[in-house]
Protein backbone atom coordinates (compact mmCIF):
# COMPACT_ATOMS: atom_id res chain seq x y z
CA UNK A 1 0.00 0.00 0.00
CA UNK A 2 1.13 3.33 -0.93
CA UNK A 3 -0.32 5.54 1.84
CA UNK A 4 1.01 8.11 4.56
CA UNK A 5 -1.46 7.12 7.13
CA UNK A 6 -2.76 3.55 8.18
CA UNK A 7 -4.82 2.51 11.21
CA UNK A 8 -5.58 -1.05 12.13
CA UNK A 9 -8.73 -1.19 14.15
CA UNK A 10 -10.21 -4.12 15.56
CA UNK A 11 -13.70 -4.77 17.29
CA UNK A 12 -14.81 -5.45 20.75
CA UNK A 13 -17.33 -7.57 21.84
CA UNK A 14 -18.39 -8.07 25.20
CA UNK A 15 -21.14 -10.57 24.70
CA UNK A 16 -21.86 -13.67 22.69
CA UNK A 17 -18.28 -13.53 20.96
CA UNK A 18 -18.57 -16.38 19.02
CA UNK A 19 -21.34 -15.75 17.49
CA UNK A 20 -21.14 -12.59 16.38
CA UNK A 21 -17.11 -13.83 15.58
CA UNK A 22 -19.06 -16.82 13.10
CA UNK A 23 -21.20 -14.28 11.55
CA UNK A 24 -18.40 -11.76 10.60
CA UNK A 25 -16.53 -14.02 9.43
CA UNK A 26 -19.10 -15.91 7.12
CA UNK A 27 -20.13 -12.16 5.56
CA UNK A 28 -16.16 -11.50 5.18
CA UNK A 29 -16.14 -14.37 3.42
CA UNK A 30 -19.57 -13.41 1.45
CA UNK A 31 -17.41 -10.58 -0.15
CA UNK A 32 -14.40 -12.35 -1.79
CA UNK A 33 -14.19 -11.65 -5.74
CA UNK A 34 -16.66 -8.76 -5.09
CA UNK A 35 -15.48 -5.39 -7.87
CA UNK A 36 -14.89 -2.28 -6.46
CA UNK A 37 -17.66 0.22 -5.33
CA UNK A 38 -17.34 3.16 -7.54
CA UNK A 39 -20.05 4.41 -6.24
CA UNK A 40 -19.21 4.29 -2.73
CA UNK A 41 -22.99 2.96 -1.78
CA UNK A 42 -23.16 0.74 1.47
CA UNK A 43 -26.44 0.03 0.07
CA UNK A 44 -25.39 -1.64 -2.60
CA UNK A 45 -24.67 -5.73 -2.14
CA UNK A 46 -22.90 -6.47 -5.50
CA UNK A 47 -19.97 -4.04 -5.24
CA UNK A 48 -17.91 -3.04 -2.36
CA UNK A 49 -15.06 -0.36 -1.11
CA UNK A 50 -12.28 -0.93 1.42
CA UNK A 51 -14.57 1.07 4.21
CA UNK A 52 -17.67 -0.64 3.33
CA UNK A 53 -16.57 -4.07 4.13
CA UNK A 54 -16.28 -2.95 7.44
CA UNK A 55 -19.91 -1.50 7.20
CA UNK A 56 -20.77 -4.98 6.21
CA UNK A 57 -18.96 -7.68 7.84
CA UNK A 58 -19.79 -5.66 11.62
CA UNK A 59 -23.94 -5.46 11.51
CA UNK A 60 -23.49 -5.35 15.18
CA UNK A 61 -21.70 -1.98 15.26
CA UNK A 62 -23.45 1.10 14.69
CA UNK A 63 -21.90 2.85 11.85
CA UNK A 64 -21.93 6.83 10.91
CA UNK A 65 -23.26 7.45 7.18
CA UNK A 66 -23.37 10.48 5.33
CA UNK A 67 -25.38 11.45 2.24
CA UNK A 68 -23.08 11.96 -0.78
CA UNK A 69 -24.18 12.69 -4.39
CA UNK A 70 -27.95 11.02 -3.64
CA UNK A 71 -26.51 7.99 -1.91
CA UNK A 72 -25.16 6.23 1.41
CA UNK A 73 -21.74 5.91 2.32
CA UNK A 74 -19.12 5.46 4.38
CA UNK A 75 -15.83 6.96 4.79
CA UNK A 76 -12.60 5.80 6.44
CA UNK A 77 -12.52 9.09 8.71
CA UNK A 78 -16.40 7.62 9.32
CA UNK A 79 -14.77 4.36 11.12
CA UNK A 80 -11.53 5.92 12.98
CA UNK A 81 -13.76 7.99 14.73
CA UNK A 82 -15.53 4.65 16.23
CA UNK A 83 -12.13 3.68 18.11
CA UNK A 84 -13.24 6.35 21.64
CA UNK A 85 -15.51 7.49 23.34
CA UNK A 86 -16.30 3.97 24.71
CA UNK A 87 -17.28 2.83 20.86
CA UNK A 88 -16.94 -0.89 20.09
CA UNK A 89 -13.51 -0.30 17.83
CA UNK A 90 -9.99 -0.69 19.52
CA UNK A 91 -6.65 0.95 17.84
CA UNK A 92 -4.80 -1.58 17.28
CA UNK A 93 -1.96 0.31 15.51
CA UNK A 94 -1.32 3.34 14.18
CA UNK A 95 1.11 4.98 11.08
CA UNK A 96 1.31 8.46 10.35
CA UNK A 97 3.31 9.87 7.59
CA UNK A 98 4.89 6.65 6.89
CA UNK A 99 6.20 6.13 10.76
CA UNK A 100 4.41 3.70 13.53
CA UNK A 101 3.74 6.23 16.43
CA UNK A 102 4.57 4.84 19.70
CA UNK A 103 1.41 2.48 21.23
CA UNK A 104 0.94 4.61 24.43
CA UNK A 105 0.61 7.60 22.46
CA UNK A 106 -1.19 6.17 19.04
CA UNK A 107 -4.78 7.09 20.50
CA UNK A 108 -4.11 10.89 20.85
CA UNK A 109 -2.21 11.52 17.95
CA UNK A 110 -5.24 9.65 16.01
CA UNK A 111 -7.72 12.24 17.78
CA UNK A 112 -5.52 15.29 17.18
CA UNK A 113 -5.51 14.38 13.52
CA UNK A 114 -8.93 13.68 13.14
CA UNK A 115 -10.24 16.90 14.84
CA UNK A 116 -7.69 18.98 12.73
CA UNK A 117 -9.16 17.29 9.49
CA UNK A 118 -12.76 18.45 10.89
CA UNK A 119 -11.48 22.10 11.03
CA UNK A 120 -10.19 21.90 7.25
C-alpha cells in the first residue's frame, strides 16, 4: 500500500463472541471476488469499497453514514472515529506519515488528527 497514514482497528465484543465472531466471518467471506464500489454505496450488495466491508462484515456496530451525491456511504474518517468514546472499535496500531507512532501515544495523535481534518 502506498499511503502516509494507516490505522488497524479491531472490534470489541463483550457478549456472545462467538457468534457474532461466526457471523463476521461468514459475511467476510460473502465478499471475496466482489469489484470495487465506484459508487461508494453501502447500500449496494454487489460491489464493495475498502470502508464498506467494514460496514458490512460488523452489523453489530453502529456505523456513521453520510449522504453523498444522492446515496449512502461510508468513509474511512467515518470508522476511525468509532475507536473512543467507549465505541466498540480498539486501535490496534497506528502509522502516520509513513512512521508507527509509539502504542501509548497512538490514540491521541489519532484524535488530534482527526479533529484537525474536521477544522479543514
Amino acid at each position: 500500500m502506498n499511503v502516509d497514514d494507516i490505522a488497524i482497528l479491531r472490534p470489541v465484543f463483550k457478549d456472545n463472541i462467538n457468534e457474532k465472531e461466526k457471523e463476521s466471518l461468514l459475511l467476510t467471506f460473502r465478499q471475496v471476488g466482489k469489484e470495487y464500489d465506484f459508487n461508494f454505496d453501502v447500500n449496494t450488495t454487489e460491489k464493495i469499497v475498502c470502508s464498506e466491508l467494514a460496514y458490512v462484515c460488523f452489523p453489530q456496530i453502529n456505523w456513521a453514514t453520510e449522504k453523498t451525491a444522492g446515496r449512502h456511504t461510508i468513509s474511512p474518517d467515518n470508522v476511525a472515529n468509532l475507536c473512543w468514546n467507549g465505541t466498540p472499535l480498539e486501535l490496534i496500531t497506528f502509522y502516520h506519515d509513513g512512521e508507527k507512532i509509539d502504542e501509548s501515544n497512538q490514540l491521541n495523535v489519532l484524535k488530534i488528527l482527526m479533529s484537525e481534518k474536521k477544522e479543514d
